[in-house]
C-alpha atoms as a PDB file:
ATOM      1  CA  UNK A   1       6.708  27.096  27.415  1.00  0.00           C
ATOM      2  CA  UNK A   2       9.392  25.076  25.535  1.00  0.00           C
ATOM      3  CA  UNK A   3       8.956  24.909  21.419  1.00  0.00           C
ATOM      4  CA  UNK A   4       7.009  21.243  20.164  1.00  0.00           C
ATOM      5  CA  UNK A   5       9.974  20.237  17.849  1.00  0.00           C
ATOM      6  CA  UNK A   6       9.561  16.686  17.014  1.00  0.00           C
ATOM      7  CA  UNK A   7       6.099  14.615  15.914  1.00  0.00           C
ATOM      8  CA  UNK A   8       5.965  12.727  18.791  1.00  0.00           C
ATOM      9  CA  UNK A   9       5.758  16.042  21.123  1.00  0.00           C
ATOM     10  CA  UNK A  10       3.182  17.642  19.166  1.00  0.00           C
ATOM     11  CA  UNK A  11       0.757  14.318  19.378  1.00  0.00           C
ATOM     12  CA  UNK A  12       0.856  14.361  23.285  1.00  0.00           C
ATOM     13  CA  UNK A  13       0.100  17.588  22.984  1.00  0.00           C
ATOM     14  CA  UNK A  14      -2.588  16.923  20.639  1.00  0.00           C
ATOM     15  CA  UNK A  15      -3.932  13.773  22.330  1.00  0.00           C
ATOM     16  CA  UNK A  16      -4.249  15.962  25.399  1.00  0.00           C
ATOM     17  CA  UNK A  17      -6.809  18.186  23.770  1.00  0.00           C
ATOM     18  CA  UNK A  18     -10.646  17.678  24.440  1.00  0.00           C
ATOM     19  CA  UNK A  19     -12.002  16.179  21.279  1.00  0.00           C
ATOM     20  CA  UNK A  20     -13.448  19.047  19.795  1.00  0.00           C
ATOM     21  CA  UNK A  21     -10.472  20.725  19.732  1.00  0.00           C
ATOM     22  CA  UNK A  22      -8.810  17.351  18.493  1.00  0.00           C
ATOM     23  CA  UNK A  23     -11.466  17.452  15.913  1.00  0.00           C
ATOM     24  CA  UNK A  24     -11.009  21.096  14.490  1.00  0.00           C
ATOM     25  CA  UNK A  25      -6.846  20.548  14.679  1.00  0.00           C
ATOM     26  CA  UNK A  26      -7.737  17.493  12.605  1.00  0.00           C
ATOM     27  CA  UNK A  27     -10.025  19.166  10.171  1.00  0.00           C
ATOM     28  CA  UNK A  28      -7.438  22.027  10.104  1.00  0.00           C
ATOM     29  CA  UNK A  29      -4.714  19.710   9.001  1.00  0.00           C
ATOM     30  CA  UNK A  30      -6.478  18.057   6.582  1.00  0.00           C
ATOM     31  CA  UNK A  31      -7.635  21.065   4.858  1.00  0.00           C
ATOM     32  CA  UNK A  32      -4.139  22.128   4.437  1.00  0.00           C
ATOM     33  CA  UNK A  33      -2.996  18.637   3.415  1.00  0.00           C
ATOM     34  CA  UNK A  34      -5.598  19.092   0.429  1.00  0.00           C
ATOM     35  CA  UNK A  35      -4.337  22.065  -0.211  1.00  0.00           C
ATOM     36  CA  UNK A  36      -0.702  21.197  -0.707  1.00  0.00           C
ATOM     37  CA  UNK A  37      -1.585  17.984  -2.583  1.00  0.00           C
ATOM     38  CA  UNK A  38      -3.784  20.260  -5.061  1.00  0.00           C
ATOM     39  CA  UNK A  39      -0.546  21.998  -5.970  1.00  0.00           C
ATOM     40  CA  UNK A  40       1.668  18.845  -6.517  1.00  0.00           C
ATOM     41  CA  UNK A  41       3.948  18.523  -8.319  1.00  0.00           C
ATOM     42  CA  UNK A  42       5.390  21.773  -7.993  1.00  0.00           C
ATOM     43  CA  UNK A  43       5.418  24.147 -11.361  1.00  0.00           C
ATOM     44  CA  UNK A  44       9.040  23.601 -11.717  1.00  0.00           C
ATOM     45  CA  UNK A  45       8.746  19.366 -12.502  1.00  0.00           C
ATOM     46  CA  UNK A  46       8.102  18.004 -15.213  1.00  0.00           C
ATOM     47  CA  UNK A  47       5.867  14.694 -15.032  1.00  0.00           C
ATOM     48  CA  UNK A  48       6.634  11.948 -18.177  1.00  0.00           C
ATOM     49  CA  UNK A  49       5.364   8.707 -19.211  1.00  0.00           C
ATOM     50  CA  UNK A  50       8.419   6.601 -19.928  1.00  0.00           C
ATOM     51  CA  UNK A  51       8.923   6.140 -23.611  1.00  0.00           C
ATOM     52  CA  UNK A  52      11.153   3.446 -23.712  1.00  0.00           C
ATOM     53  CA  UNK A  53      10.276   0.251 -25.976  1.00  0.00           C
ATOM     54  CA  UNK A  54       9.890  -1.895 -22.768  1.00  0.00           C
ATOM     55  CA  UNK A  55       7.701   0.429 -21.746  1.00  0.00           C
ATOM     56  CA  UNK A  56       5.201  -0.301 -24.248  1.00  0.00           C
ATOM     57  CA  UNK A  57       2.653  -3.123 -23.897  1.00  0.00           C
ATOM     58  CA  UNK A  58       4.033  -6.014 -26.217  1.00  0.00           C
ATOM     59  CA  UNK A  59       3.271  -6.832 -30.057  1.00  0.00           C
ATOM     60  CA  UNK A  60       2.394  -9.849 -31.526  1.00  0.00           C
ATOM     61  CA  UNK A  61       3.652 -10.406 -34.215  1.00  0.00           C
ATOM     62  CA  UNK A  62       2.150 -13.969 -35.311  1.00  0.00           C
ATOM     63  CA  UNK A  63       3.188 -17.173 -34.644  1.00  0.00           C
ATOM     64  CA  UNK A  64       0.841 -19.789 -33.251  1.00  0.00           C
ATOM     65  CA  UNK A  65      -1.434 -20.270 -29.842  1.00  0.00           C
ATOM     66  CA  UNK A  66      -0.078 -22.923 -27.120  1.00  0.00           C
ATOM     67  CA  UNK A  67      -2.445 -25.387 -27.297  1.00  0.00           C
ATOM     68  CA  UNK A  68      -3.115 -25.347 -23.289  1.00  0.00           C
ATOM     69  CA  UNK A  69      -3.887 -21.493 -23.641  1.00  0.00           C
ATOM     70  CA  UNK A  70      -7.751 -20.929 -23.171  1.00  0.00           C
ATOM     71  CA  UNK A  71      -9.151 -18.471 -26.005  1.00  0.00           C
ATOM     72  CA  UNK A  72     -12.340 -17.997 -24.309  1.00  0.00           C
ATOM     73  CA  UNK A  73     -13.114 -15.290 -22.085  1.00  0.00           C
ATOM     74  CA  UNK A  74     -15.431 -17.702 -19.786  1.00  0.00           C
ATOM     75  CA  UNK A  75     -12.358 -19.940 -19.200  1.00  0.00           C
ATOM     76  CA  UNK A  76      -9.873 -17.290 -18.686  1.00  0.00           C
ATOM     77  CA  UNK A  77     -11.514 -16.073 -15.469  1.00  0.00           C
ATOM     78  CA  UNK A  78     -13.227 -17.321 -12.517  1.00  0.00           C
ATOM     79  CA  UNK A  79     -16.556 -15.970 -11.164  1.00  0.00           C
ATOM     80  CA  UNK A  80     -14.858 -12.937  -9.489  1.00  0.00           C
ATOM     81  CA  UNK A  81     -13.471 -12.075 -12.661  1.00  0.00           C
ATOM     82  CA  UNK A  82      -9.978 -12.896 -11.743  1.00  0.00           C
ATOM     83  CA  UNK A  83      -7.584 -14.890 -13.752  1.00  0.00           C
END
């Protein structure tokens, strides 16, 4: 038997399976997938929030409203809630 080396060899193989064994390779990968996405990122990296100013919602800092800007909630959004 010759070695499944690429993705598409090893879903023929796969899809050639009767589906409880299709089921139990799925539930197999799955698991692992979990698994490996538990442990992400790795120890070794470091995960930061970018501190940059532009990074930080804006300030205002006064000035005045544009007159055509609505400054109630009720004519800011629709029905659905969207703006």
């Amino acid at each position: 038997m010759t070695a499944i080396t690429t993705y598409d060899e090893a879903l023929a193989v796969a899809r050639r399976l009767p589906l409880p064994e299709r089921l139990r390779l799925a539930s197999a990968l799955a698991g692992e997938a979990a698994g490996a996405l538990a442990a992400w990122p790795p120890p070794g990296v470091i995960v930061r929030m970018p501190t940059a100013p532009l990074a930080s919602p804006p300030v205002l800092r006064g000035g005045t409203w544009a007159s055509d800007i609505p400054l109630r909630r009720e004519d800011l959004y629709d029905d659905r809630g969207r703006a």
